[in-house]
C-alpha atoms as a PDB file:
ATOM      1  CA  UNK A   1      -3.117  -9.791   9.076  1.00  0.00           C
ATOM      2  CA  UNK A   2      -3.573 -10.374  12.889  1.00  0.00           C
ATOM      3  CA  UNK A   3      -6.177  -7.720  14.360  1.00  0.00           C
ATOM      4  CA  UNK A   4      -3.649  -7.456  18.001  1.00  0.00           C
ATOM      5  CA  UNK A   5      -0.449  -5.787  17.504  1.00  0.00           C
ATOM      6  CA  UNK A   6       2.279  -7.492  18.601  1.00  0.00           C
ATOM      7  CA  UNK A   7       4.795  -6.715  21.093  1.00  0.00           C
ATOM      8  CA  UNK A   8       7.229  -4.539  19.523  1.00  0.00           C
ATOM      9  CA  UNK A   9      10.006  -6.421  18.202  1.00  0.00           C
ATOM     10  CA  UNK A  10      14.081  -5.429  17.639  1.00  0.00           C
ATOM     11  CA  UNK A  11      14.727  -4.311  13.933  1.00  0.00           C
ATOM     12  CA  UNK A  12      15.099  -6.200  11.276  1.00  0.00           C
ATOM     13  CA  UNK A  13      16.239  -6.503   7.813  1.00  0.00           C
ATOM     14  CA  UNK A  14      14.108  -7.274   4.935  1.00  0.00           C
ATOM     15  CA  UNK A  15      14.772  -8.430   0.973  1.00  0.00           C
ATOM     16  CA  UNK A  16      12.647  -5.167  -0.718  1.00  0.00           C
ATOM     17  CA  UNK A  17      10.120  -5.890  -3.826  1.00  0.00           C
ATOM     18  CA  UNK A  18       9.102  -2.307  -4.958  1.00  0.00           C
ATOM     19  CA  UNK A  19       7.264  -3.984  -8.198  1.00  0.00           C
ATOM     20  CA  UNK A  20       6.790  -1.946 -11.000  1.00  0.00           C
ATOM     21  CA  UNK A  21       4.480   0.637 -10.197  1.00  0.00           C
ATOM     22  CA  UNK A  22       6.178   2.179  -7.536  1.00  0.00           C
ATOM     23  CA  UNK A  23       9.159   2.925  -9.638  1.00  0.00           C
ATOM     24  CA  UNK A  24       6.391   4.900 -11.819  1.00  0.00           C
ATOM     25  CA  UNK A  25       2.930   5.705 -11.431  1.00  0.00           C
ATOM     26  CA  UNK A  26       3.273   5.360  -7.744  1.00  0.00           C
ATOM     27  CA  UNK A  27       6.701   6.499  -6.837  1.00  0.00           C
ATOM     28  CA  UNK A  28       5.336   8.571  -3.937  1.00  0.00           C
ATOM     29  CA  UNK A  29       4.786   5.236  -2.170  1.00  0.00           C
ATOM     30  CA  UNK A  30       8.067   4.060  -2.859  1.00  0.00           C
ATOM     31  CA  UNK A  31      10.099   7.397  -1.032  1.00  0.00           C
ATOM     32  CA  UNK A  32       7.791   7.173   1.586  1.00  0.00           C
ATOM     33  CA  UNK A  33       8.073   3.418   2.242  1.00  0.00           C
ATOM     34  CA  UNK A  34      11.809   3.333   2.500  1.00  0.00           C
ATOM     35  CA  UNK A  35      11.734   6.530   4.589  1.00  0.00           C
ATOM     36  CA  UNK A  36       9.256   5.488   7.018  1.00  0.00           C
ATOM     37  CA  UNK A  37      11.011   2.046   7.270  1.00  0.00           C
ATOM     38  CA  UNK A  38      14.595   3.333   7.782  1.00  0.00           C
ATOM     39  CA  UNK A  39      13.378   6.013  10.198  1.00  0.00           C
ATOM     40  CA  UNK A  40      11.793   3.395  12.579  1.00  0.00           C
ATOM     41  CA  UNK A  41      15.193   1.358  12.229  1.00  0.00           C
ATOM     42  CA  UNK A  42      13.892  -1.186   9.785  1.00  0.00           C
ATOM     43  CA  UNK A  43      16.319  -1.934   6.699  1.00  0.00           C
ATOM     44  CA  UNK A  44      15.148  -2.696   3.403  1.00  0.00           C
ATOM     45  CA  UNK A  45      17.601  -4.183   0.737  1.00  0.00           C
ATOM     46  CA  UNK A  46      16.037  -4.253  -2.203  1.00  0.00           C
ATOM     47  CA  UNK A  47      16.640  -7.136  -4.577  1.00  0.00           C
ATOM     48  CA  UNK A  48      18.771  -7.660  -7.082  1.00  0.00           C
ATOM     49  CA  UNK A  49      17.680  -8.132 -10.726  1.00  0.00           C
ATOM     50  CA  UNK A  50      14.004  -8.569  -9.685  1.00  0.00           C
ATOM     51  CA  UNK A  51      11.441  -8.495 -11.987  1.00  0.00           C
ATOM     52  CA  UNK A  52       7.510  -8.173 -12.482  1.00  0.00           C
ATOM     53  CA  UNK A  53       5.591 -10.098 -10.636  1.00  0.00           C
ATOM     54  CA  UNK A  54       2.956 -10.321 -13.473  1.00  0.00           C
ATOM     55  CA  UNK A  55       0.165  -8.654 -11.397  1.00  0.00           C
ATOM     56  CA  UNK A  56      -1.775  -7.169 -14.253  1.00  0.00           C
ATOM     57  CA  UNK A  57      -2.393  -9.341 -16.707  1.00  0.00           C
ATOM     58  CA  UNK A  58       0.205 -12.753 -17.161  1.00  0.00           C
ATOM     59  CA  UNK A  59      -2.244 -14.893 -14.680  1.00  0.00           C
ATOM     60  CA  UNK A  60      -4.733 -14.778 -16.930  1.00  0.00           C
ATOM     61  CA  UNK A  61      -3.002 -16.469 -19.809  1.00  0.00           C
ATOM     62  CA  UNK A  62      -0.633 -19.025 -18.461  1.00  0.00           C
ATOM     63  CA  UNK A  63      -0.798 -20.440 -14.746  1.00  0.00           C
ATOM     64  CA  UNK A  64       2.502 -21.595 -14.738  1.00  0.00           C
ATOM     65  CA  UNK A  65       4.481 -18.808 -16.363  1.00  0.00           C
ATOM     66  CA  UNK A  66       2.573 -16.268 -13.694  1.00  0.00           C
ATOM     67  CA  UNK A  67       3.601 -18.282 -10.750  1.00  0.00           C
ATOM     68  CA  UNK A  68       7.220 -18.493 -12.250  1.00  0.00           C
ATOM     69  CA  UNK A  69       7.300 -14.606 -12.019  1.00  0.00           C
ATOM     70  CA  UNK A  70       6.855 -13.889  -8.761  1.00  0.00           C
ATOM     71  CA  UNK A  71       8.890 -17.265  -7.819  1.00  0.00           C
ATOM     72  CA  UNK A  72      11.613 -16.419  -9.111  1.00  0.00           C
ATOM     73  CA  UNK A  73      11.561 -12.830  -6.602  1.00  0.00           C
ATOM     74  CA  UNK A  74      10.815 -15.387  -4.046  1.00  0.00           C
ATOM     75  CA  UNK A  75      14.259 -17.264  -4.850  1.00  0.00           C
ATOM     76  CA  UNK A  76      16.550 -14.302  -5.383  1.00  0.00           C
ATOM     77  CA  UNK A  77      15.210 -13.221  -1.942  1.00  0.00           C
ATOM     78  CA  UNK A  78      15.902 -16.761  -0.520  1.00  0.00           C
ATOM     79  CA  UNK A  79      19.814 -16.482  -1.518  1.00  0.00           C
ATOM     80  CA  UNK A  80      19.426 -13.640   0.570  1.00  0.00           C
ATOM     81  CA  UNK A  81      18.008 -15.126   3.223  1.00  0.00           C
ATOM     82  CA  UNK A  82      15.383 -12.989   4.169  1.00  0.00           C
ATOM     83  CA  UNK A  83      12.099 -12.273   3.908  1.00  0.00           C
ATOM     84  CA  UNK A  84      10.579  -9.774   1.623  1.00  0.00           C
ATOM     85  CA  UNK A  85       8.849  -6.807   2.125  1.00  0.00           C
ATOM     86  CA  UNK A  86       6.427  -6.121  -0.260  1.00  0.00           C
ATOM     87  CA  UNK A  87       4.443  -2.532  -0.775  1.00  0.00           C
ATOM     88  CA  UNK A  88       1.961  -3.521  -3.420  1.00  0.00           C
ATOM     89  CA  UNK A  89      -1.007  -5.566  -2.607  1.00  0.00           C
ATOM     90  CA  UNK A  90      -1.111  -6.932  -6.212  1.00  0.00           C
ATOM     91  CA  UNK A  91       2.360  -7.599  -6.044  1.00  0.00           C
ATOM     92  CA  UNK A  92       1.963  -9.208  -2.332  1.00  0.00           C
ATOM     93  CA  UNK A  93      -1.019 -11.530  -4.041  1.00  0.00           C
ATOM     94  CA  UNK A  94       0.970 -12.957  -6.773  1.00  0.00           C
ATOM     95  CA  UNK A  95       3.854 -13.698  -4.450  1.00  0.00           C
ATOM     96  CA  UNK A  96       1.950 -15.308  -1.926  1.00  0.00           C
ATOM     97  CA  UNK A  97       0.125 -16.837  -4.253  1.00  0.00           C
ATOM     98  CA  UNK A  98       3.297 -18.346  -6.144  1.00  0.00           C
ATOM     99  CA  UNK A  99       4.469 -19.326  -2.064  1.00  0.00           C
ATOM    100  CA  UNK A 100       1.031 -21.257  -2.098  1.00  0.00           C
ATOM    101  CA  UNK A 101       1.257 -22.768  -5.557  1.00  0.00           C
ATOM    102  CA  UNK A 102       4.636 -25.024  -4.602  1.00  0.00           C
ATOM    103  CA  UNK A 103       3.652 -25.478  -1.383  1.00  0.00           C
ATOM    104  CA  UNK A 104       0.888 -27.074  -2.082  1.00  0.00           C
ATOM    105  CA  UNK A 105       1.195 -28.491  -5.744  1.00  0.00           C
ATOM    106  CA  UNK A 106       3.748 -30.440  -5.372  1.00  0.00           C
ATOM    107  CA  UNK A 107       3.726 -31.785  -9.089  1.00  0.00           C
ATOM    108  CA  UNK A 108       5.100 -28.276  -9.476  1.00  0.00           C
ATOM    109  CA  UNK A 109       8.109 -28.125  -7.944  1.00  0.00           C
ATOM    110  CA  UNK A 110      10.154 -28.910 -10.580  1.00  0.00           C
ATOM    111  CA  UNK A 111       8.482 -27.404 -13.664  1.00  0.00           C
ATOM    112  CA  UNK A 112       8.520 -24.070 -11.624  1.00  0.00           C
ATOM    113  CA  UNK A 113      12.572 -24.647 -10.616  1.00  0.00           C
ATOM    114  CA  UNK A 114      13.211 -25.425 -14.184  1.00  0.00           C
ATOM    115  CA  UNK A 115      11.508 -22.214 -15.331  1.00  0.00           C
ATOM    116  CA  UNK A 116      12.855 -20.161 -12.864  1.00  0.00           C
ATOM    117  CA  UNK A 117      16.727 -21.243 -13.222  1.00  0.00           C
ATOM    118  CA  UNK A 118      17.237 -20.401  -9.230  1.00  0.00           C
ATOM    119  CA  UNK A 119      17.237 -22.655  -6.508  1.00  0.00           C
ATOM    120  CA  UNK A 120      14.036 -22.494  -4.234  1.00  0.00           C
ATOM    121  CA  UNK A 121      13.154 -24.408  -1.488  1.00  0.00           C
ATOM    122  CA  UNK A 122      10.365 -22.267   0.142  1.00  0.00           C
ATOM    123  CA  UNK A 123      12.550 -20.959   2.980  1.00  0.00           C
ATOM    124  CA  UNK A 124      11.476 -17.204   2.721  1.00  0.00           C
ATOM    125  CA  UNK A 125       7.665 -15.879   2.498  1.00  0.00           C
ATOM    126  CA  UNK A 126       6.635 -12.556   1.476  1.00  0.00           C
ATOM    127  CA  UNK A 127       5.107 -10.002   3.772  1.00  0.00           C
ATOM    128  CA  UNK A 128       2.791  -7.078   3.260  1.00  0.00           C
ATOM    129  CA  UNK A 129       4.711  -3.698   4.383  1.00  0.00           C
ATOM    130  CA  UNK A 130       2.027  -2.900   6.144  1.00  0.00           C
ATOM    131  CA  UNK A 131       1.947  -6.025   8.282  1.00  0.00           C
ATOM    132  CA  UNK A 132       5.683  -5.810   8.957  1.00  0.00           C
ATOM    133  CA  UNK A 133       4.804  -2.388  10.681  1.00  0.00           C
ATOM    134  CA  UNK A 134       2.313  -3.669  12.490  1.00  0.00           C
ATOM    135  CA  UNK A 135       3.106  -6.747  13.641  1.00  0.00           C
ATOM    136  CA  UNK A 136       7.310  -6.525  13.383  1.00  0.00           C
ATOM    137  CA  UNK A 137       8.210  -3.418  14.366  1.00  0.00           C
ATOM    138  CA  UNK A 138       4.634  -2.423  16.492  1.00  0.00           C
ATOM    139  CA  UNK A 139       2.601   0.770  17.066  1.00  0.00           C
ATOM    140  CA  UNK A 140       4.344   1.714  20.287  1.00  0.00           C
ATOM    141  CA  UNK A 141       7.175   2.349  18.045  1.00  0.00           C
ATOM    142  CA  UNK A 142       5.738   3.955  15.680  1.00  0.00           C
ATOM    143  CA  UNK A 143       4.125   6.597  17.971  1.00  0.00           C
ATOM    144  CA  UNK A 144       7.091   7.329  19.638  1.00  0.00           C
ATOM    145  CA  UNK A 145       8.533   8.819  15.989  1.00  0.00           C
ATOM    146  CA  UNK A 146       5.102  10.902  15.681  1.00  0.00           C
ATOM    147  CA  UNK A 147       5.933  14.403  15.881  1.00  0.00           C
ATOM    148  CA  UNK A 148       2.704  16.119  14.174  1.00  0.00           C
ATOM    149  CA  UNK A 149       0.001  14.037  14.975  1.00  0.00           C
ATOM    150  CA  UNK A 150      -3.207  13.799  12.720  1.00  0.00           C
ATOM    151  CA  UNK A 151      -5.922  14.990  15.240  1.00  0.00           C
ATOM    152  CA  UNK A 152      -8.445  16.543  13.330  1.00  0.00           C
ATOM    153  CA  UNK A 153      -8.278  14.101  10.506  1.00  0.00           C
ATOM    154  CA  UNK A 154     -11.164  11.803   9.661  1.00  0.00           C
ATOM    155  CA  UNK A 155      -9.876   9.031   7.482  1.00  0.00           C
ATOM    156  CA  UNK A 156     -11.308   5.809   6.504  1.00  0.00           C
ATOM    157  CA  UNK A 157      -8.982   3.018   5.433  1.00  0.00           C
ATOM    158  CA  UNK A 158      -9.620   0.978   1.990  1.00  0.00           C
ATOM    159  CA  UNK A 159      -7.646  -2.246   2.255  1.00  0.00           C
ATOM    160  CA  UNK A 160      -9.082  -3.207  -1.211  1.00  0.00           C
ATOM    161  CA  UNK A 161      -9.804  -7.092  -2.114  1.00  0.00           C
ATOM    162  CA  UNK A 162      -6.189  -8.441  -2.652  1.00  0.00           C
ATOM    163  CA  UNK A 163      -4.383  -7.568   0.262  1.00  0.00           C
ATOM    164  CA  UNK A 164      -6.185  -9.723   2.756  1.00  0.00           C
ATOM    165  CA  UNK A 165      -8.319 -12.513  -0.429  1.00  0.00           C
ATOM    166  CA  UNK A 166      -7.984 -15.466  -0.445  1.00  0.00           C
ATOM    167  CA  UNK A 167      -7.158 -15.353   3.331  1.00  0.00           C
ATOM    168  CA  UNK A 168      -6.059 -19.121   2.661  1.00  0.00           C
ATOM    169  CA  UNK A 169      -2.982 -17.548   0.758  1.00  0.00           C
ATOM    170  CA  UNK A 170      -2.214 -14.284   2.449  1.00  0.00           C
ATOM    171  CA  UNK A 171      -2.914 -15.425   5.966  1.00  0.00           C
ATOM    172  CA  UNK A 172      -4.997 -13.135   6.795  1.00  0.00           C
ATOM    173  CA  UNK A 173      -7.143 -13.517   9.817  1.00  0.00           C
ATOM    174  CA  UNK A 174     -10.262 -11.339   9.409  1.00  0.00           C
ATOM    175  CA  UNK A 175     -10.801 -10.441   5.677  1.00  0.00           C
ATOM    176  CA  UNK A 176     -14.134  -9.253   5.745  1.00  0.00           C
ATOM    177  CA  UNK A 177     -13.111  -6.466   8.513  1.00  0.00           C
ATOM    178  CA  UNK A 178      -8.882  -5.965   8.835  1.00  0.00           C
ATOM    179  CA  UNK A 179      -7.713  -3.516  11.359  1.00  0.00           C
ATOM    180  CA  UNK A 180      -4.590  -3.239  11.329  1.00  0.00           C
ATOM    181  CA  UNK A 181      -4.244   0.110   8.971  1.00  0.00           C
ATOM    182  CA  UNK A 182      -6.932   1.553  10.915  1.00  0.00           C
ATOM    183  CA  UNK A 183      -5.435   0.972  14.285  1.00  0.00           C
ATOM    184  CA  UNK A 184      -2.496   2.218  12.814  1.00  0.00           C
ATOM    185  CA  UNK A 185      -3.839   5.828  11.857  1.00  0.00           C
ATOM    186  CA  UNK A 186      -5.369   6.006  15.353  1.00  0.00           C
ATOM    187  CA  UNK A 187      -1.844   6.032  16.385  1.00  0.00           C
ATOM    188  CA  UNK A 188      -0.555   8.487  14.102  1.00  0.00           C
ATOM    189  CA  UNK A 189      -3.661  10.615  15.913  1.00  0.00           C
ATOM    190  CA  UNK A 190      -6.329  10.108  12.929  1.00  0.00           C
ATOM    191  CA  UNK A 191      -9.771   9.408  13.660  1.00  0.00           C
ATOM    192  CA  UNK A 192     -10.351   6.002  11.931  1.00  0.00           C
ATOM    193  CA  UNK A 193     -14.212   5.775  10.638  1.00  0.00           C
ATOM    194  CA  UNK A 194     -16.093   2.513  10.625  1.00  0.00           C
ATOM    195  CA  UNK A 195     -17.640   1.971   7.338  1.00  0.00           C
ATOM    196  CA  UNK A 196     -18.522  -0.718   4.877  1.00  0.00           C
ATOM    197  CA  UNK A 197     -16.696  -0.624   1.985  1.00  0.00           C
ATOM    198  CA  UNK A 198     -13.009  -1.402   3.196  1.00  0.00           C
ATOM    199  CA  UNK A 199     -12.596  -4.382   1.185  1.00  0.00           C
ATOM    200  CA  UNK A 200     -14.708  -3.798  -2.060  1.00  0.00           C
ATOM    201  CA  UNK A 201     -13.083  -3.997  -5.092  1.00  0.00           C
ATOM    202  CA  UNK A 202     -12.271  -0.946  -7.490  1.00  0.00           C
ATOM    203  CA  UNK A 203     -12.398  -2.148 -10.640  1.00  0.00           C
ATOM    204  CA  UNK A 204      -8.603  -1.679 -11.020  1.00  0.00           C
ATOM    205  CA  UNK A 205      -7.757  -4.932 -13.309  1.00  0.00           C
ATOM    206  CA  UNK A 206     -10.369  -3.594 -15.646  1.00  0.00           C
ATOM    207  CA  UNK A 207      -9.388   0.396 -15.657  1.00  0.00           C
ATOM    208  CA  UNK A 208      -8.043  -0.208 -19.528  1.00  0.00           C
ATOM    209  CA  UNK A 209     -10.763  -2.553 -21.098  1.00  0.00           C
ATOM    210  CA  UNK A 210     -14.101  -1.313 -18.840  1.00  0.00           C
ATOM    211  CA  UNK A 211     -13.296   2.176 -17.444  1.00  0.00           C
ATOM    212  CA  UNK A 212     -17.666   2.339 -17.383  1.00  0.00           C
ATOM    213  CA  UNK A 213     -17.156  -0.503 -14.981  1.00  0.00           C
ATOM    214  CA  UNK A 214     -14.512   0.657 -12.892  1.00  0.00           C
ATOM    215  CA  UNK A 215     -15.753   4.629 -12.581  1.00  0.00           C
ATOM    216  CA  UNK A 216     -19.036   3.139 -11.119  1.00  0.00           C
ATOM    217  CA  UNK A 217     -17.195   0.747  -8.499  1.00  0.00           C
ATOM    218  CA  UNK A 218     -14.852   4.009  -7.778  1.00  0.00           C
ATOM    219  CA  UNK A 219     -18.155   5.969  -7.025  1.00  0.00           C
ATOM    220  CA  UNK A 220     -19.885   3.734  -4.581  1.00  0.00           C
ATOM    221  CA  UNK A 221     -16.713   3.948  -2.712  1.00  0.00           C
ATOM    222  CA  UNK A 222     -16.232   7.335  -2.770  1.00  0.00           C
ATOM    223  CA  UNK A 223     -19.560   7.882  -1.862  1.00  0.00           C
ATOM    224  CA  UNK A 224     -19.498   5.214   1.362  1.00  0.00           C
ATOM    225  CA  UNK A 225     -16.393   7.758   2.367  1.00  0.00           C
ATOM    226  CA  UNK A 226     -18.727  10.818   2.043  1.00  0.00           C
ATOM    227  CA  UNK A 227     -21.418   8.845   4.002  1.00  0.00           C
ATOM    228  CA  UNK A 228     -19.487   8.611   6.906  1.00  0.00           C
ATOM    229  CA  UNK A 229     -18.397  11.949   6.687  1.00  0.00           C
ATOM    230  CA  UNK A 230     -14.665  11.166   6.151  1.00  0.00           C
ATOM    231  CA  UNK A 231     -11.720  13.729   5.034  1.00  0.00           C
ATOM    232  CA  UNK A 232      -9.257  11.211   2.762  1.00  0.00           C
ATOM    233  CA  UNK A 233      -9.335   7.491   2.173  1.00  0.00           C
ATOM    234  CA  UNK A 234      -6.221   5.713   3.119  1.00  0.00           C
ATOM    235  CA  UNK A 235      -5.066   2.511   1.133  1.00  0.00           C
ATOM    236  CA  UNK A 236      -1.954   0.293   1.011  1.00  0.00           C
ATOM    237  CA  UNK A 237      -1.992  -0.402  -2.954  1.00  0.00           C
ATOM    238  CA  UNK A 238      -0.874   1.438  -6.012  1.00  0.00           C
ATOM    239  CA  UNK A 239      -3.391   0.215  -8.358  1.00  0.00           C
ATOM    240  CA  UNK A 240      -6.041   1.192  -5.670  1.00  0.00           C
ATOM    241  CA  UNK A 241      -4.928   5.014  -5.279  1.00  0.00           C
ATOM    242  CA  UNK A 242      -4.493   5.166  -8.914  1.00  0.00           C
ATOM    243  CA  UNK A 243      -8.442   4.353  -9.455  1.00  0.00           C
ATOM    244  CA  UNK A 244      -9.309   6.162  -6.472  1.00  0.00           C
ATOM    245  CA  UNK A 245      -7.413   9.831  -7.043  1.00  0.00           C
ATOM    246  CA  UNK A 246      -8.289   9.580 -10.456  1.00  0.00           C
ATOM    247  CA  UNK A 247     -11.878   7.964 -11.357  1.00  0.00           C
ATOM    248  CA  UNK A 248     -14.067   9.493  -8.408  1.00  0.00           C
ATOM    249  CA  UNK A 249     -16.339  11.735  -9.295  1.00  0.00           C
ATOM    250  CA  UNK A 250     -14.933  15.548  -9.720  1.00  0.00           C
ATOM    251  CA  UNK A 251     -10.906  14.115  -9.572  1.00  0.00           C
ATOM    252  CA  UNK A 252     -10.422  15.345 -13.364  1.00  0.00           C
ATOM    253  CA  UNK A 253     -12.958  18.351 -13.612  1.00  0.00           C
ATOM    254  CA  UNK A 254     -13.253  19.864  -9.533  1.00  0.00           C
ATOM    255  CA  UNK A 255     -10.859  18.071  -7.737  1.00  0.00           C
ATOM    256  CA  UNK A 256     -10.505  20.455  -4.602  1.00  0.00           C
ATOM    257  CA  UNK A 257     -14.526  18.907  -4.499  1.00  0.00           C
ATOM    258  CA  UNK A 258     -13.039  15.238  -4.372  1.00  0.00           C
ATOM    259  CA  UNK A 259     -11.683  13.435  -1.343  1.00  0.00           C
ATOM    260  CA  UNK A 260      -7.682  13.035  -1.424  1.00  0.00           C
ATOM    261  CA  UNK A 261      -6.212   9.930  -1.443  1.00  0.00           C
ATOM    262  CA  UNK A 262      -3.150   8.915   0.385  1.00  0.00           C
ATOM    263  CA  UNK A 263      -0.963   5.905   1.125  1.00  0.00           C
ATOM    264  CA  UNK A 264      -0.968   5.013   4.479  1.00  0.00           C
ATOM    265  CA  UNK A 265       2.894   5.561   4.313  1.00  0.00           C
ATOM    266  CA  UNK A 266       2.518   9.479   3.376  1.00  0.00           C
ATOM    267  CA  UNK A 267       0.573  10.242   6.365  1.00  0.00           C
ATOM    268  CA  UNK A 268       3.415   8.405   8.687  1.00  0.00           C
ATOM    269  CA  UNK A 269       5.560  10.422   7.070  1.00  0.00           C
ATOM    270  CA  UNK A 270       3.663  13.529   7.434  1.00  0.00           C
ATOM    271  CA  UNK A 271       3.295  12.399  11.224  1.00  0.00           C
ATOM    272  CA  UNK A 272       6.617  11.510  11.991  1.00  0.00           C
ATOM    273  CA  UNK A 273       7.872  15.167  10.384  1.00  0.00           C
ATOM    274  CA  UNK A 274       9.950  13.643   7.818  1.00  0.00           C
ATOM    275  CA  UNK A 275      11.276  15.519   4.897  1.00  0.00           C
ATOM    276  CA  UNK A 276       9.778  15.163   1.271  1.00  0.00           C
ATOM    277  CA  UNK A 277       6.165  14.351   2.321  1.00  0.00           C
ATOM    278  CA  UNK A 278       4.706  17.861   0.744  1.00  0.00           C
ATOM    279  CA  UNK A 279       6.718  16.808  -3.030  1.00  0.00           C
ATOM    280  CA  UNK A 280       5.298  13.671  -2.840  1.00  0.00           C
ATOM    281  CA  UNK A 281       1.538  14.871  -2.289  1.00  0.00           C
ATOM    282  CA  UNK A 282       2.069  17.019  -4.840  1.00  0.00           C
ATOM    283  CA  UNK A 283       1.772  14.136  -7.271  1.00  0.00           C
ATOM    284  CA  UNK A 284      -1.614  13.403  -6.471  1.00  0.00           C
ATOM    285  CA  UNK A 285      -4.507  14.517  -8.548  1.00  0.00           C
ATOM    286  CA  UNK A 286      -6.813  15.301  -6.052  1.00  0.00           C
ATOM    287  CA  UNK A 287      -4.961  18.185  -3.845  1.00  0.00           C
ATOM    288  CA  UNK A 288      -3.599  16.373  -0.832  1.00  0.00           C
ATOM    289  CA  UNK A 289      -1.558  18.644   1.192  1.00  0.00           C
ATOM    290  CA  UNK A 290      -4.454  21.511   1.925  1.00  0.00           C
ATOM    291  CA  UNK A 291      -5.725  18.771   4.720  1.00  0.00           C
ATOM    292  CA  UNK A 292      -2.586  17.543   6.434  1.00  0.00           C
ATOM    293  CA  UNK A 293      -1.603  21.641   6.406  1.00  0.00           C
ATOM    294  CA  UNK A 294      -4.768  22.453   8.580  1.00  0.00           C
ATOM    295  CA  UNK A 295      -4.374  20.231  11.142  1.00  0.00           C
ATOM    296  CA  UNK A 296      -0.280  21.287  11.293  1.00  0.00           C
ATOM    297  CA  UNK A 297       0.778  18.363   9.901  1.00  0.00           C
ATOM    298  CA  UNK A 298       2.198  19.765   7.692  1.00  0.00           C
ATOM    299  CA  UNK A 299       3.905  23.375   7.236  1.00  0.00           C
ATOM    300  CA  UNK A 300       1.741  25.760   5.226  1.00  0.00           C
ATOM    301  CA  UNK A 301       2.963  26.590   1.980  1.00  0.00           C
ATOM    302  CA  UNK A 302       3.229  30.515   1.193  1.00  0.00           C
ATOM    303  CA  UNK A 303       0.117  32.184  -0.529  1.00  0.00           C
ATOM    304  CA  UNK A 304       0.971  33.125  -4.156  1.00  0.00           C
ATOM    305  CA  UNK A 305       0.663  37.177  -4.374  1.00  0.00           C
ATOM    306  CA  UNK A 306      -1.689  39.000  -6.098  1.00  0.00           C
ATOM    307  CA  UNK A 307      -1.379  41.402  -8.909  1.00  0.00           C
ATOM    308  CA  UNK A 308       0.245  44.423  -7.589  1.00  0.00           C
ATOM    309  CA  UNK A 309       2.310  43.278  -4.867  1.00  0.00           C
ATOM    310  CA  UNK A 310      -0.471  42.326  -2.343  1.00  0.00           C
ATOM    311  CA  UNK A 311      -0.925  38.757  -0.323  1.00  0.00           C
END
């Protein structure tokens, strides 16, 4: 992702990929995604008949078959004829990686067509959400919707290692240090910490088979927050918040002790004063709303009444 925001551009329409998760486990991101989009004039049209990408476990048995996957999103979105606009970053990685495959394998080409039974010619590319907001429709734009900005809330923004690795496939320009999600809090009105672990990995392709493994990884990062003294992390991938809300110390057992978790696309929403944001906070493990409600970002919710009548 380019670190400069680009001059804000007139709205377009883009093929949608929710992916599997985000019909499920992360269906929070999903609402908020398509509202944020279609309330800063973007339209998403998701595709017909897609199907999994294979994020989680087909490239490590068969090369070819896990390219197929994601191709064959890649083609559906091509009869379309436009690009795609992809939440997930493990979806985003397997579809840019697929792009990258027949690009530049050409001995390829057909073995993937014949696989995929849909004409594909590389016409369309896949883009991150997040880099369609920043880049497509620009920050200008999106502070003109914000109607309950985040002052008051220090947030530190975990891109996680497949959203911007291998930068030779997603394009990215500064993988070690990408700003674009942080310069996009600041102008939501969150204070966007510097710290070191933005792009560490979280264990998340091993949270079935080494959960010792992933819990430790999930510490360190929770604990790089802390050090910096932030209020929430902030991430742009499914698998990522799912690790994060649920494997840092004190989520299961204390979790009004642990640091809440949000999708970048639940605090625009919260910003911009759109409708649904508390329901879908109320998914998370760790308690997310309490924060957002202090700094009026939300409205607060009534106080349950005690025994006898009293608030």
């Amino acid at each position: 992702m380019n670190a400069t925001a680009a001059t804000e551009k007139p709205a377009r329409k883009y093929a949608y990929y929710p992916g599997c998760s985000l019909g499920s486990s992360a269906s929070e991101y999903d609402h908020s995604t398509r509202a944020v989009f279609a309330a800063l004039g973007v339209e998403l049209e998701e595709i017909a008949d897609w199907n999994c990408c294979g994020a989680s476990s087909a490239h490590a048995l068969n090369h070819t078959l896990a390219t197929a996957l994601p191709l064959r999103n890649l083609a559906l979105a091509e009869a379309m004829e436009l690009d795609i606009a992809v939440p997930c970053a493990a979806c985003f990685s397997r579809l840019k990686t697929a792009e990258h495959r027949f690009r530049e394998e050409p001995d390829l080409k057909n073995a993937l067509r014949e696989i995929v039974g849909e004409p594909y010619e590389g016409k369309v590319t896949a883009r991150h959400s997040l880099d369609i907001l920043f880049n497509d429709v620009g920050l200008d734009a999106v502070r003109e919707k914000v109607t309950r900005p985040l002052t008051g809330l220090r947030t530190v923004c975990y891109y996680g290692c497949l959203l911007v690795r291998p930068p030779k496939v997603t394009g990215a320009t500064d993988p070690d240090n990408p700003v674009s999600m942080d310069l996009l809090m600041k102008a939501l009105g969150a204070e966007s910490l510097d710290w070191h672990m933005k792009t560490d990995c979280c264990g998340a392709g091993l949270s079935l088979t080494r959960a010792d493994i992933v819990s430790e990884l999930v510490a360190k990062i929770a604990a790089a927050a802390r050090l910096v003294q932030a209020q929430a992390i902030v991430t742009a991938c499914p698998m990522c918040h799912a690790n994060l809300d649920m494997r840092q110390p004190g989520a299961l057992t204390s979790p009004s002790d642990a640091l809440p978790v949000y999708f970048y696309t639940e605090l625009m929403a919260a910003a911009m004063g759109i409708e649904g944001t508390a329901a879908w906070l109320a998914k998370h493990i760790v308690p997310a709303a309490a924060p957002l409600e202090e700094i009026g970002a939300l409205p607060r919710r009534p106080r349950a009444r005690r025994a006898g009548g009293a608030a």
